[in-house]
PDB file of N, CA and C in Angstrom:
ATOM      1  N   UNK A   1     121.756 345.161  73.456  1.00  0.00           N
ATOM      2  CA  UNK A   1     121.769 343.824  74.011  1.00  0.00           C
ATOM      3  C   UNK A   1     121.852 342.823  72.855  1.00  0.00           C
ATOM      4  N   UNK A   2     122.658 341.620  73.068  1.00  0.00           N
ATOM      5  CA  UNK A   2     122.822 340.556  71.515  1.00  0.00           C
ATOM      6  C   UNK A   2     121.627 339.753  72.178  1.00  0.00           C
ATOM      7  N   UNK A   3     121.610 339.208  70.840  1.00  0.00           N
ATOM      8  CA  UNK A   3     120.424 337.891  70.750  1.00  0.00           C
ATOM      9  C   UNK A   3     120.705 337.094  71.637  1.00  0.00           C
ATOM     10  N   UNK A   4     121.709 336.482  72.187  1.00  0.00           N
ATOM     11  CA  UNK A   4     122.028 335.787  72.969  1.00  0.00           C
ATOM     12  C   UNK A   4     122.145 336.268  74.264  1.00  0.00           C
ATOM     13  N   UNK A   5     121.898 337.248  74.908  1.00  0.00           N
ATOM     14  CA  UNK A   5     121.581 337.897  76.173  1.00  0.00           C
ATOM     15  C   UNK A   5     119.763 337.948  76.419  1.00  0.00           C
ATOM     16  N   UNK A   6     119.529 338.408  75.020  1.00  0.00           N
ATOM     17  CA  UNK A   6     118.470 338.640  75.450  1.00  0.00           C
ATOM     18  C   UNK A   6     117.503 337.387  75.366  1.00  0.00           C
ATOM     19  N   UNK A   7     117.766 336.504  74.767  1.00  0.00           N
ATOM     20  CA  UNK A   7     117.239 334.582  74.659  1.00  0.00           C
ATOM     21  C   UNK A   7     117.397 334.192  75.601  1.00  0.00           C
ATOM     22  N   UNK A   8     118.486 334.316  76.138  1.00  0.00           N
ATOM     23  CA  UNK A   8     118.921 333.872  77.868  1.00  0.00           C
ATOM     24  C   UNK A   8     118.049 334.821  78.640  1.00  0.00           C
ATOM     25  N   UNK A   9     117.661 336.380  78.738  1.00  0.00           N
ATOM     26  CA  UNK A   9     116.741 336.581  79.788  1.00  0.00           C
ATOM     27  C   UNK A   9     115.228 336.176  79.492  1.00  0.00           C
ATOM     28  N   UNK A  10     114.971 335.617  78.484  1.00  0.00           N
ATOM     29  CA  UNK A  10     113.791 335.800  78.127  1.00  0.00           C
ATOM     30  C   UNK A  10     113.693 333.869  78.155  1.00  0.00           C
ATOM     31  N   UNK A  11     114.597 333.225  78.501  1.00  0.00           N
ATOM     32  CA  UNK A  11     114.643 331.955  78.139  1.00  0.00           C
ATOM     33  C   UNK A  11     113.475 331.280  77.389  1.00  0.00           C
ATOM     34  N   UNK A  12     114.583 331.868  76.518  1.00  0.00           N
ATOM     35  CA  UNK A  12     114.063 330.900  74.779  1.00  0.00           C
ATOM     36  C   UNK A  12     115.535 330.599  73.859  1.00  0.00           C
ATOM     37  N   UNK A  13     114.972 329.952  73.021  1.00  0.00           N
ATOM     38  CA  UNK A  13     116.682 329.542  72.077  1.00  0.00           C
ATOM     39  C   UNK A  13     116.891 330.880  71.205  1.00  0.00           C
ATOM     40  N   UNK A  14     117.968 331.080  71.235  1.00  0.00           N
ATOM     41  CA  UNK A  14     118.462 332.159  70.007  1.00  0.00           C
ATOM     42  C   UNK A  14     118.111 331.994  68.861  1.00  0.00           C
ATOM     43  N   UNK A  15     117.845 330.926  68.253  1.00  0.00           N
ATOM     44  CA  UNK A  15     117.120 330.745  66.927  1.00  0.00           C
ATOM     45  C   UNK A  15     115.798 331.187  66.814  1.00  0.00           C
ATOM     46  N   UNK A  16     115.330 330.582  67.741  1.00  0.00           N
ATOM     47  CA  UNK A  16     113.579 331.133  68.223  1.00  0.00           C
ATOM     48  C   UNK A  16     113.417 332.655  68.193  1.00  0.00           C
ATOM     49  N   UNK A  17     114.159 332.952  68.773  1.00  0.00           N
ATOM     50  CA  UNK A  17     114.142 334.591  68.585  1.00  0.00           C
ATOM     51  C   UNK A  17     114.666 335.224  67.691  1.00  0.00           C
ATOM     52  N   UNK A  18     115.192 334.635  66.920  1.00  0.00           N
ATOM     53  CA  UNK A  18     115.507 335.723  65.819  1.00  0.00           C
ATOM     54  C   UNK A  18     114.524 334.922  64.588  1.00  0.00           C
ATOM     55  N   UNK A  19     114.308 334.102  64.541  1.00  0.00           N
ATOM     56  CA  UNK A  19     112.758 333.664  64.189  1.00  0.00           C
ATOM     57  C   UNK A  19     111.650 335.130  64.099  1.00  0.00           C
ATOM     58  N   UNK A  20     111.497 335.010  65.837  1.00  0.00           N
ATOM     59  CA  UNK A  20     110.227 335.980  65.837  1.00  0.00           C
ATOM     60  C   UNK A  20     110.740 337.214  65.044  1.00  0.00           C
ATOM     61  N   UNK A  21     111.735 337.894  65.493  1.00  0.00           N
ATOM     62  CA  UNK A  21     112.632 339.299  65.323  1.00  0.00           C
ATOM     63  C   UNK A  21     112.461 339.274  63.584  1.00  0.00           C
ATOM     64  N   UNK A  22     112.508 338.265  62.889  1.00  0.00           N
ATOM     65  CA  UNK A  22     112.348 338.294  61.245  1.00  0.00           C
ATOM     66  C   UNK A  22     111.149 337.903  60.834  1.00  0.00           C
ATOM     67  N   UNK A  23     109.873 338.066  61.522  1.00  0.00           N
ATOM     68  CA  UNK A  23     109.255 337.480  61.054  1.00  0.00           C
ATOM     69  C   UNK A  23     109.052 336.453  60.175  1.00  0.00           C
ATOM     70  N   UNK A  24     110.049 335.375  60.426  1.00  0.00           N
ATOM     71  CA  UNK A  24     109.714 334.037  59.748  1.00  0.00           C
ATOM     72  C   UNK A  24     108.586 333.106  60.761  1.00  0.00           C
ATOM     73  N   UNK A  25     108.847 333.268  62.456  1.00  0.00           N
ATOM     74  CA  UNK A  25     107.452 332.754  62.576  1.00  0.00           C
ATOM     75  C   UNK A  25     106.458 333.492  63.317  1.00  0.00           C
ATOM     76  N   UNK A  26     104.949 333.251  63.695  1.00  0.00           N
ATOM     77  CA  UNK A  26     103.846 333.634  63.649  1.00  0.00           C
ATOM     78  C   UNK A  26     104.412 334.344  65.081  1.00  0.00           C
ATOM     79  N   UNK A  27     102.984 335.229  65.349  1.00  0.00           N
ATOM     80  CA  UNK A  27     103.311 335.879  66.860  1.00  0.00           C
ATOM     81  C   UNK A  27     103.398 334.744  67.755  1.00  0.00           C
ATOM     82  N   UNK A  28     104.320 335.248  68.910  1.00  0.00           N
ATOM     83  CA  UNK A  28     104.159 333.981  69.584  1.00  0.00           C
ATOM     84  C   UNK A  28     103.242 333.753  70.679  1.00  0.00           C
ATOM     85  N   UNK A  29     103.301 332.928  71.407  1.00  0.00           N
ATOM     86  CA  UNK A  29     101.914 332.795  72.364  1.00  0.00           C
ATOM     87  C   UNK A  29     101.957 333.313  73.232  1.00  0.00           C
ATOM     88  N   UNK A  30     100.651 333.968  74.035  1.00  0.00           N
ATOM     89  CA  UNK A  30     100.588 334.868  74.634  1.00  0.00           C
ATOM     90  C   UNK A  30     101.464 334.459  76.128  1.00  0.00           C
ATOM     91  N   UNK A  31     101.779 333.155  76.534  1.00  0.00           N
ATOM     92  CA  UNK A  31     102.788 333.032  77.235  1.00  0.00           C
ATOM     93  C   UNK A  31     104.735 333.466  76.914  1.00  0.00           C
ATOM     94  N   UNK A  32     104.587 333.229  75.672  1.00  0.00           N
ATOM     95  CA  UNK A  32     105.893 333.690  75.540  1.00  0.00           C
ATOM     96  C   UNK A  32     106.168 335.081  75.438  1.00  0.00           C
ATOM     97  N   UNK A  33     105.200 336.081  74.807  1.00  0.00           N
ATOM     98  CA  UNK A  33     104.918 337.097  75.052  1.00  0.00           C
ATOM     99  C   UNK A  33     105.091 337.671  76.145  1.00  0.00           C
ATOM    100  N   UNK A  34     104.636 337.623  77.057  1.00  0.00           N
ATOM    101  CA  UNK A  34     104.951 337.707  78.574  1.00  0.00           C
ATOM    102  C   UNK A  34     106.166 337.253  79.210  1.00  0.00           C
ATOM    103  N   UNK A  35     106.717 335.805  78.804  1.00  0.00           N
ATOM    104  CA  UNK A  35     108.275 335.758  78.875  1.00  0.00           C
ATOM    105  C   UNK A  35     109.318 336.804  78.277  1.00  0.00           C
ATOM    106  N   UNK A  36     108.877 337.699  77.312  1.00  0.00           N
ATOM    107  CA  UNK A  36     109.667 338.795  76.688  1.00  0.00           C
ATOM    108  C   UNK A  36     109.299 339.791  77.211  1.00  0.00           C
ATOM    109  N   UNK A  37     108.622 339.956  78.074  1.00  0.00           N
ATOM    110  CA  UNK A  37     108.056 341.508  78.266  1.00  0.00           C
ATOM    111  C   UNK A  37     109.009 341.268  79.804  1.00  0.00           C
ATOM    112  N   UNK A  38     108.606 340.150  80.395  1.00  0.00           N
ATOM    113  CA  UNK A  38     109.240 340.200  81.485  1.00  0.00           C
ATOM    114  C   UNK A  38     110.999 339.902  81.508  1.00  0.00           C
ATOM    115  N   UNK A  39     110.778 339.334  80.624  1.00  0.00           N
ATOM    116  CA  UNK A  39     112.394 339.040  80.502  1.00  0.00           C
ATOM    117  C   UNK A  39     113.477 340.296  80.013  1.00  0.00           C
ATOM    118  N   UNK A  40     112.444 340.750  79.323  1.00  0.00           N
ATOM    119  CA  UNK A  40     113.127 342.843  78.879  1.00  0.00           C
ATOM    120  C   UNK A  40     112.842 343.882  79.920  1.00  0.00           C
ATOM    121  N   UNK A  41     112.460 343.158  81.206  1.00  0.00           N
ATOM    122  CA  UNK A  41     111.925 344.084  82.284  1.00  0.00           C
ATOM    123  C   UNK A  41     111.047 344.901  81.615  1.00  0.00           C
ATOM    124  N   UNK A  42     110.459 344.776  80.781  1.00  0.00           N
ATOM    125  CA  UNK A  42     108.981 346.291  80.564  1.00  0.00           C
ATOM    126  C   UNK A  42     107.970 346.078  81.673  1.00  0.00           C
ATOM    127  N   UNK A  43     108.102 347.515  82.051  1.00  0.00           N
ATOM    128  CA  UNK A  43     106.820 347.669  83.041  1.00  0.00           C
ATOM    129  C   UNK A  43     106.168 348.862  82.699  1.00  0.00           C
ATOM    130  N   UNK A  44     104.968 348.775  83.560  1.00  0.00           N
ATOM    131  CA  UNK A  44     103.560 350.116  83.295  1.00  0.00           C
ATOM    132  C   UNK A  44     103.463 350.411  81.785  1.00  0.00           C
ATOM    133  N   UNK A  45     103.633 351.529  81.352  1.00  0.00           N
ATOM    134  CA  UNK A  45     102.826 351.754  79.774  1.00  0.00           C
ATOM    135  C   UNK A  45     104.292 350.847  78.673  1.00  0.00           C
ATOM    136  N   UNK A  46     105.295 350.778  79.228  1.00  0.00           N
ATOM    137  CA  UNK A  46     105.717 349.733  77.837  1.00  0.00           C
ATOM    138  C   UNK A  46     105.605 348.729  77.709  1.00  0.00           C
ATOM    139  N   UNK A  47     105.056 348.041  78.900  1.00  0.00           N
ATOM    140  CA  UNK A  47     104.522 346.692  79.027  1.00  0.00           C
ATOM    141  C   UNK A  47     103.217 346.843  78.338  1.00  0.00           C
ATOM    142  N   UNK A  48     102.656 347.329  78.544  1.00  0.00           N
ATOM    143  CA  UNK A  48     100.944 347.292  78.458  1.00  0.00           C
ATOM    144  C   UNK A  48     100.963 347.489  76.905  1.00  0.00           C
ATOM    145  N   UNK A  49     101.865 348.631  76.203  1.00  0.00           N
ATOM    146  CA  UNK A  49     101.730 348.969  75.112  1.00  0.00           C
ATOM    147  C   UNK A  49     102.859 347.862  73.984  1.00  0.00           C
ATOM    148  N   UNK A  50     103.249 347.242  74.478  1.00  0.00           N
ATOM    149  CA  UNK A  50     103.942 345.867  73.911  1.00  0.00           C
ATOM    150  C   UNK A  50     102.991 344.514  74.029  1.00  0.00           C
ATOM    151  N   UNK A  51     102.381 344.619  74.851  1.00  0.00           N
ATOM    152  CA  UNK A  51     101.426 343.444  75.418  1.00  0.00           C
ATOM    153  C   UNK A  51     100.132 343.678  74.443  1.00  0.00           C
ATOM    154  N   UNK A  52      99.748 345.046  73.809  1.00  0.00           N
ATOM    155  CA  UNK A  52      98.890 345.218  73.280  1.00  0.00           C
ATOM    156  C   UNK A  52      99.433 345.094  71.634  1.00  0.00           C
ATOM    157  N   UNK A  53     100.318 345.640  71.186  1.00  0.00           N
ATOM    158  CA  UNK A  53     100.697 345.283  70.019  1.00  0.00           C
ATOM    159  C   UNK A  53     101.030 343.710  69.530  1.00  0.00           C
ATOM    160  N   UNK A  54     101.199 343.103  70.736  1.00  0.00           N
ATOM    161  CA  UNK A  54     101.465 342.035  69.532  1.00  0.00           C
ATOM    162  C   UNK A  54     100.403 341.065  70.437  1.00  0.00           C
ATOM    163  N   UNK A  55      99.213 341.324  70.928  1.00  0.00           N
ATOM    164  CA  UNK A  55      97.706 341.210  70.694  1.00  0.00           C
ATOM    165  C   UNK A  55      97.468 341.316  69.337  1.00  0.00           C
ATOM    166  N   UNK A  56      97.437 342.420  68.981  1.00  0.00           N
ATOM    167  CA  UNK A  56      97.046 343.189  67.450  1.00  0.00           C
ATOM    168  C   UNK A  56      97.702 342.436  66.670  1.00  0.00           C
ATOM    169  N   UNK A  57      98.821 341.854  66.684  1.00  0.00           N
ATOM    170  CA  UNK A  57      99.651 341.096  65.770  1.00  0.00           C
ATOM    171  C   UNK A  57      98.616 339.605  65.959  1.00  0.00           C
ATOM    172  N   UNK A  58      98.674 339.183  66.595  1.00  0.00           N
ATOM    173  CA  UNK A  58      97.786 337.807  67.041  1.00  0.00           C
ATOM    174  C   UNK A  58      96.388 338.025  66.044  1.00  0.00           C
ATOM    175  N   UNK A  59      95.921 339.171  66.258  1.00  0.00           N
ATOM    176  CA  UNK A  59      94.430 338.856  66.166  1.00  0.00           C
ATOM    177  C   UNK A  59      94.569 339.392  64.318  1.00  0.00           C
ATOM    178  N   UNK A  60      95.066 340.349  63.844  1.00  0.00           N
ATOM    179  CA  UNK A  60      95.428 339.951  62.716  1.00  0.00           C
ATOM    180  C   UNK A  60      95.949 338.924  62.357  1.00  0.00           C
ATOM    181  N   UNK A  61      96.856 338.077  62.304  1.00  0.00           N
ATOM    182  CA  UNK A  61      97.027 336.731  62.116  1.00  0.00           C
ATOM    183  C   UNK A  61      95.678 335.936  61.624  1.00  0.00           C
ATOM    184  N   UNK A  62      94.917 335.638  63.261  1.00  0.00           N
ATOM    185  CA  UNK A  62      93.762 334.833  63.285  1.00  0.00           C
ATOM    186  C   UNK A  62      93.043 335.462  62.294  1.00  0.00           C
ATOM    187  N   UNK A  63      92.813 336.962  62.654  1.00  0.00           N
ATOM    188  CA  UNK A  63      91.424 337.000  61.471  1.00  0.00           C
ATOM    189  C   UNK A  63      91.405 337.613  60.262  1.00  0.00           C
ATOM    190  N   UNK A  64      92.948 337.770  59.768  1.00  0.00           N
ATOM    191  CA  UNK A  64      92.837 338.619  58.777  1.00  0.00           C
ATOM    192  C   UNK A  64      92.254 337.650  57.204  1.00  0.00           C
ATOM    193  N   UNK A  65      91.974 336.530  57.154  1.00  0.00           N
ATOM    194  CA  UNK A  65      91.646 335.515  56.088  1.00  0.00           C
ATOM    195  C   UNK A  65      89.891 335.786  56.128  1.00  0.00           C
ATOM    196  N   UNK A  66      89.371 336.205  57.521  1.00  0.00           N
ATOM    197  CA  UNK A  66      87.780 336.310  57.606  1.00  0.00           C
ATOM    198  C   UNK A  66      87.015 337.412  57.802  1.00  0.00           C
ATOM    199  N   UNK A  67      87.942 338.719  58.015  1.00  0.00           N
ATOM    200  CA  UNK A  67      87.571 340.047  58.076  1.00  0.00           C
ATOM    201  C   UNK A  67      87.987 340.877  57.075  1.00  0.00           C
ATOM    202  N   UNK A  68      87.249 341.692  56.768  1.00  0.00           N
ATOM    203  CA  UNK A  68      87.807 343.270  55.894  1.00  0.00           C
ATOM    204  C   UNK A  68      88.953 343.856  56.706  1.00  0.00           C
ATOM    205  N   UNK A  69      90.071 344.306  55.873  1.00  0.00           N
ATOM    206  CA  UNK A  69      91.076 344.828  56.409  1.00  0.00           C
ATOM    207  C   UNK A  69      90.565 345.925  57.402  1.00  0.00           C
ATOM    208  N   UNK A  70      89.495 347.006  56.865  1.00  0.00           N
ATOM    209  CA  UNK A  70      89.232 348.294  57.499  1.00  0.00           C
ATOM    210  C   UNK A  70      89.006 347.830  58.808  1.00  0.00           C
ATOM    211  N   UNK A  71      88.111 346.739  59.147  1.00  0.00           N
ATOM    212  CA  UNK A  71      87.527 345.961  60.539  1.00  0.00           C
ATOM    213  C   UNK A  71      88.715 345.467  61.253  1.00  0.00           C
ATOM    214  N   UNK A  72      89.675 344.806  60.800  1.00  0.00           N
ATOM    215  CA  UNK A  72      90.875 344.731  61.215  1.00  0.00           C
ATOM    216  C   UNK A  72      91.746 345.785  62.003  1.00  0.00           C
ATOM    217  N   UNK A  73      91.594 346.856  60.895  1.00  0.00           N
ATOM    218  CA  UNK A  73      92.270 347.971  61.704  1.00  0.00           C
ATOM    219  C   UNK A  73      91.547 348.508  62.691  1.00  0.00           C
ATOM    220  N   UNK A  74      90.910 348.759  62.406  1.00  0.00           N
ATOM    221  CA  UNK A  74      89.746 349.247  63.838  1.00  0.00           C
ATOM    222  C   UNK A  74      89.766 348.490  64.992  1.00  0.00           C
ATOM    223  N   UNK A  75      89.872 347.217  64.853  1.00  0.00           N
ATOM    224  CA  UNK A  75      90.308 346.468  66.008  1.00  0.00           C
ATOM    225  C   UNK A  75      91.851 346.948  66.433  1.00  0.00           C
ATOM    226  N   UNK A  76      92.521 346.482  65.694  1.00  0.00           N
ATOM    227  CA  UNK A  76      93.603 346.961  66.410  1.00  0.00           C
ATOM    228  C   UNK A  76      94.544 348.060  67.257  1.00  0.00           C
ATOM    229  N   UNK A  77      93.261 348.980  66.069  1.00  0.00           N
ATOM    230  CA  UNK A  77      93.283 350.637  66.859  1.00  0.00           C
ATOM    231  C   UNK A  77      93.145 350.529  68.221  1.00  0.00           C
ATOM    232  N   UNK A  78      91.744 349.713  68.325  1.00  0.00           N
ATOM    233  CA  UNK A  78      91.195 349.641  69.980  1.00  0.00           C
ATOM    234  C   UNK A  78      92.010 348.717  70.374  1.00  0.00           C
ATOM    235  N   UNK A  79      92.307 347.767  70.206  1.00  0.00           N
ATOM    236  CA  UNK A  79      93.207 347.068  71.314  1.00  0.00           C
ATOM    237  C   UNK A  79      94.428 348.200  72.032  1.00  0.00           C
ATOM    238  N   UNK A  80      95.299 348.583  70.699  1.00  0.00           N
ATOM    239  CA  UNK A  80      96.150 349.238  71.256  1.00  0.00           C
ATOM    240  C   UNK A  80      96.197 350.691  72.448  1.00  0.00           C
ATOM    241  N   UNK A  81      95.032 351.435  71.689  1.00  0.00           N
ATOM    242  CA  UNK A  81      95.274 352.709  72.318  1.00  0.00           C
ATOM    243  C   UNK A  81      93.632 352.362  73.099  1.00  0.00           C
ATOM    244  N   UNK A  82      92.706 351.813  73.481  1.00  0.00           N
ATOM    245  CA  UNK A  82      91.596 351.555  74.603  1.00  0.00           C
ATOM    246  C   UNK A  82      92.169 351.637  75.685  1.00  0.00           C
ATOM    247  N   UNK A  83      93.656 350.967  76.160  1.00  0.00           N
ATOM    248  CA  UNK A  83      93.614 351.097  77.580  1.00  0.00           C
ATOM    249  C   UNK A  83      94.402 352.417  77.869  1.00  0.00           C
ATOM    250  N   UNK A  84      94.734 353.351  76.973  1.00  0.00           N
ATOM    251  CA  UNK A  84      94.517 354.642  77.041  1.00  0.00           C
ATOM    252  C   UNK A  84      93.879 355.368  77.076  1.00  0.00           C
ATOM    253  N   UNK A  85      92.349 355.581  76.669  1.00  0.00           N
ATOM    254  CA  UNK A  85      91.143 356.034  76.325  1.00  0.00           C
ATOM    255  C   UNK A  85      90.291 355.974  77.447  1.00  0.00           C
ATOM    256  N   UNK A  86      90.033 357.586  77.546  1.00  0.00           N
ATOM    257  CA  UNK A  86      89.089 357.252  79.179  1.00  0.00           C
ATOM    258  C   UNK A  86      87.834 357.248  78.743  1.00  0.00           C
ATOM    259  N   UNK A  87      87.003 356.236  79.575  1.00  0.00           N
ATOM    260  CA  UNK A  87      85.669 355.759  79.323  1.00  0.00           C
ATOM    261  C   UNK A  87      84.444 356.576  79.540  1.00  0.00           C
ATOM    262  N   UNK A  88      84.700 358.015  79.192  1.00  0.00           N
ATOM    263  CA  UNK A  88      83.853 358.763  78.220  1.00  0.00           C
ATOM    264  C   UNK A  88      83.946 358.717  76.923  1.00  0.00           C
ATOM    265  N   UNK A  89      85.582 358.775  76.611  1.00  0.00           N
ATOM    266  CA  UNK A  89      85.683 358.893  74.950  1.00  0.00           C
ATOM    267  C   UNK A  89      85.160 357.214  74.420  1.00  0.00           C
ATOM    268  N   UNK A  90      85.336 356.076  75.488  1.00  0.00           N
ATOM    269  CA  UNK A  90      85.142 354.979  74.903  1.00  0.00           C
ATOM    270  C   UNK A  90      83.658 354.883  74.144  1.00  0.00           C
ATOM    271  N   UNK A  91      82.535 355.179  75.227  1.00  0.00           N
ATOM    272  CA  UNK A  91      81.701 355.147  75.023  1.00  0.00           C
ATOM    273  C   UNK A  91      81.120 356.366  74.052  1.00  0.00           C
ATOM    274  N   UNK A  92      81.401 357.255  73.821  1.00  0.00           N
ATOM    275  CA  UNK A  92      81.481 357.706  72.777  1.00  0.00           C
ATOM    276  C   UNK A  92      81.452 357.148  71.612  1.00  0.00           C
ATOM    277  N   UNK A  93      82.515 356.370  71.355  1.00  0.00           N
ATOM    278  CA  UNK A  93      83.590 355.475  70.387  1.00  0.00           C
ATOM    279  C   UNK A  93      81.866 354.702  69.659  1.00  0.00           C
ATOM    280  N   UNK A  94      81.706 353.375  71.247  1.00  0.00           N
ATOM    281  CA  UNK A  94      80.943 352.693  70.981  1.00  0.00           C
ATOM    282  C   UNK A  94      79.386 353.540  70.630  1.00  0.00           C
ATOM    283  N   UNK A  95      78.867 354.248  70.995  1.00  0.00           N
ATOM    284  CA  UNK A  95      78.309 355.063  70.172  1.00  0.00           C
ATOM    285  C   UNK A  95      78.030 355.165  68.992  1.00  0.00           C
ATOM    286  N   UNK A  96      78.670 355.716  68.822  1.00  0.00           N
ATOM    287  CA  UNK A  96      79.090 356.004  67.267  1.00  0.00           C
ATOM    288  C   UNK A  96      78.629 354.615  65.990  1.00  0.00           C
ATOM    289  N   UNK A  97      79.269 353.670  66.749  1.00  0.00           N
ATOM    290  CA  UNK A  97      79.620 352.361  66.019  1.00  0.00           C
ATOM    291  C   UNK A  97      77.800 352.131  66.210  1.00  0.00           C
ATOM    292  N   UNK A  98      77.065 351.846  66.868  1.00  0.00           N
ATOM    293  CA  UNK A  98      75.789 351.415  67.423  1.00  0.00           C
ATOM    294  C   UNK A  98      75.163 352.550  65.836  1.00  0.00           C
ATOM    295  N   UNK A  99      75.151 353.789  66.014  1.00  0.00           N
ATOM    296  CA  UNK A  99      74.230 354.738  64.976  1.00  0.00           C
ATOM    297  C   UNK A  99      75.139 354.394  63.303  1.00  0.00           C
ATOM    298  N   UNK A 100      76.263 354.137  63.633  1.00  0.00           N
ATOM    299  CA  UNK A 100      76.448 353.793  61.988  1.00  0.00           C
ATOM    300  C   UNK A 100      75.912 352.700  61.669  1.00  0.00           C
ATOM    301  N   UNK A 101      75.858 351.632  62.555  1.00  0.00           N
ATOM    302  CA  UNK A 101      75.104 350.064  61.940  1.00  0.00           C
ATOM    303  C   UNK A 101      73.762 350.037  62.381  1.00  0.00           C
ATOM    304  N   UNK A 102      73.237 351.315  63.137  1.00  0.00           N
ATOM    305  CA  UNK A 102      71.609 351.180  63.070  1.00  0.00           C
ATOM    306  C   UNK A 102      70.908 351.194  61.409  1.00  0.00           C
ATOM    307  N   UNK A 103      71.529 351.363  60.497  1.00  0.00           N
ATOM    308  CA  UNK A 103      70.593 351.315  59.321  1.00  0.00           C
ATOM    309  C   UNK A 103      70.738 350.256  58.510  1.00  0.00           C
ATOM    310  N   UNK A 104      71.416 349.237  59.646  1.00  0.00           N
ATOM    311  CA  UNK A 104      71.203 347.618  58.715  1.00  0.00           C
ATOM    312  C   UNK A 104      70.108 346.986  59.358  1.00  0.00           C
ATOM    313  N   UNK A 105      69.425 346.308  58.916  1.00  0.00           N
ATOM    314  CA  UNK A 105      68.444 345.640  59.198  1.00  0.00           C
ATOM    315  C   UNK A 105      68.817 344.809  60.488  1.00  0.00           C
ATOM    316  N   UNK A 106      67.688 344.498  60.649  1.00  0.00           N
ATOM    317  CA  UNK A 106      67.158 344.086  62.269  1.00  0.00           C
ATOM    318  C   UNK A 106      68.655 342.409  62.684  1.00  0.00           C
ATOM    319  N   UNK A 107      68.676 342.071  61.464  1.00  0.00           N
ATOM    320  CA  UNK A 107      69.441 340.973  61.499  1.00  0.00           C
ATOM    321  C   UNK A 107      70.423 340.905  60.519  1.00  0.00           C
ATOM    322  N   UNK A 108      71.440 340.504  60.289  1.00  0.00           N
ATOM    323  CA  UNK A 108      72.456 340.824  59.007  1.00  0.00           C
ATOM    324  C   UNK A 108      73.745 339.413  58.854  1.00  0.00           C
ATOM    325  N   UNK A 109      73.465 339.193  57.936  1.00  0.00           N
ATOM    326  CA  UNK A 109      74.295 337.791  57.945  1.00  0.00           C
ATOM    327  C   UNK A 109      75.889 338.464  56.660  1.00  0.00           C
ATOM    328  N   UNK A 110      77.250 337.923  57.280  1.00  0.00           N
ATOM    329  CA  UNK A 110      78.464 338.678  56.842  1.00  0.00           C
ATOM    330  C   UNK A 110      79.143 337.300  56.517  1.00  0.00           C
ATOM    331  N   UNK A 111      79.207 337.459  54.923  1.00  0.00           N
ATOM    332  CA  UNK A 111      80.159 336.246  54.794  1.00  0.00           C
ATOM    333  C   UNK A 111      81.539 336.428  54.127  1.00  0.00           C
ATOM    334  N   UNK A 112      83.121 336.176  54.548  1.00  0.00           N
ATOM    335  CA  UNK A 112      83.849 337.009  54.275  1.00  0.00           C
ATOM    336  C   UNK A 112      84.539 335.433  54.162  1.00  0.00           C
ATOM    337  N   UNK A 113      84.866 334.932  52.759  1.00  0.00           N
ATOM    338  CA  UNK A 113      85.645 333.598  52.365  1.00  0.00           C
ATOM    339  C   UNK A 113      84.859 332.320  52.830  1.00  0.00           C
ATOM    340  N   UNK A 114      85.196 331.714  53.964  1.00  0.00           N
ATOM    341  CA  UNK A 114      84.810 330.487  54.593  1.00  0.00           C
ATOM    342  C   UNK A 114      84.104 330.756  55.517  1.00  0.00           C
ATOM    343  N   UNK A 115      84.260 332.233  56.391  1.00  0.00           N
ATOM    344  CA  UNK A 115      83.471 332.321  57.604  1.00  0.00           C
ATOM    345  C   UNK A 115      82.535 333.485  57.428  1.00  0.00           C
ATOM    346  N   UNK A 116      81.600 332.779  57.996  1.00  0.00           N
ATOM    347  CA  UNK A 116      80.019 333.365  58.009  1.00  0.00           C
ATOM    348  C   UNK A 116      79.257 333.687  59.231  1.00  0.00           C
ATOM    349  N   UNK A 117      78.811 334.710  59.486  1.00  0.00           N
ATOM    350  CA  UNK A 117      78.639 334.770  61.219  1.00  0.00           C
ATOM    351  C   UNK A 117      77.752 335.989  60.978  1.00  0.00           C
ATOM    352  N   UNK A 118      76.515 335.568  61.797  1.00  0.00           N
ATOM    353  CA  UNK A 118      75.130 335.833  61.883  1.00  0.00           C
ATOM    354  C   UNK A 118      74.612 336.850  63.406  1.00  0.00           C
ATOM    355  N   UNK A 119      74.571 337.884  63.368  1.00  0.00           N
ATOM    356  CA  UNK A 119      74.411 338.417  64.307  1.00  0.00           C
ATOM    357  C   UNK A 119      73.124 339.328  64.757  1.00  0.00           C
ATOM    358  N   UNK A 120      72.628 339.755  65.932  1.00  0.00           N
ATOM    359  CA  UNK A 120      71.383 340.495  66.371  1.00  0.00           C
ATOM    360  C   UNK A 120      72.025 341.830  66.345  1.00  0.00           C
ATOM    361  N   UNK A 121      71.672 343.213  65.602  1.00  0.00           N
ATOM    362  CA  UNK A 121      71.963 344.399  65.812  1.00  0.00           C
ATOM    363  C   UNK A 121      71.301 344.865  66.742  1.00  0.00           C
TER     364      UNK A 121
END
């Protein structure tokens, strides 16, 4: 399909999209997102699994200036493949996460550049 078929189903400008397609600009908003998913007809798991990747693209964006990369990825792990994951293995997952940060103290303050955020374990 050319850029110009697919700008027209997805109605957006052809520049705009080959914008996104080169990453010259940021993910786009979760409305236009959805204008491409629907506009490429994706449905059931390539929707969901397109809808989730460029989540993951978003939220790296936002937080990659205030998080550790490793925390990053781990998020994005779960965004992507969670709504695959049946909620035994989830809780499992979360598990896990609960006994590795049980041996920080009762309260733990994380300051990563500008942002600082104070939480109850």
């Amino acid at each position: 399909m050319s850029q110009a078929a697919a700008a027209n189903l997805i109605e957006i400008s052809i520049g705009y999209l080959s914008e996104i397609e080169n990453g010259k600009r940021p993910t786009p908003s979760q409305k236009t997102i959805l204008k491409i998913a629907t506009g490429l007809a994706l449905s059931g798991k390539k929707k969901t699994d397109f809808l989730s990747l460029a989540t993951a693209e978003r939220i790296t964006a936002h937080l990659g200036k205030t998080l550790p990369p490793e925390t990053i990825d781990l998020m994005i792990y779960l965004q992507v493949w969670a709504p695959h994951i049946d909620s035994q293995t989830l809780n499992e997952i979360r598990q896990r996460l609960y006994e590795a940060t049980s041996k920080l103290h009762d309260s733990h303050t994380v300051n990563y550049g500008t942002h600082q955020t104070s939480y109850q374990l």
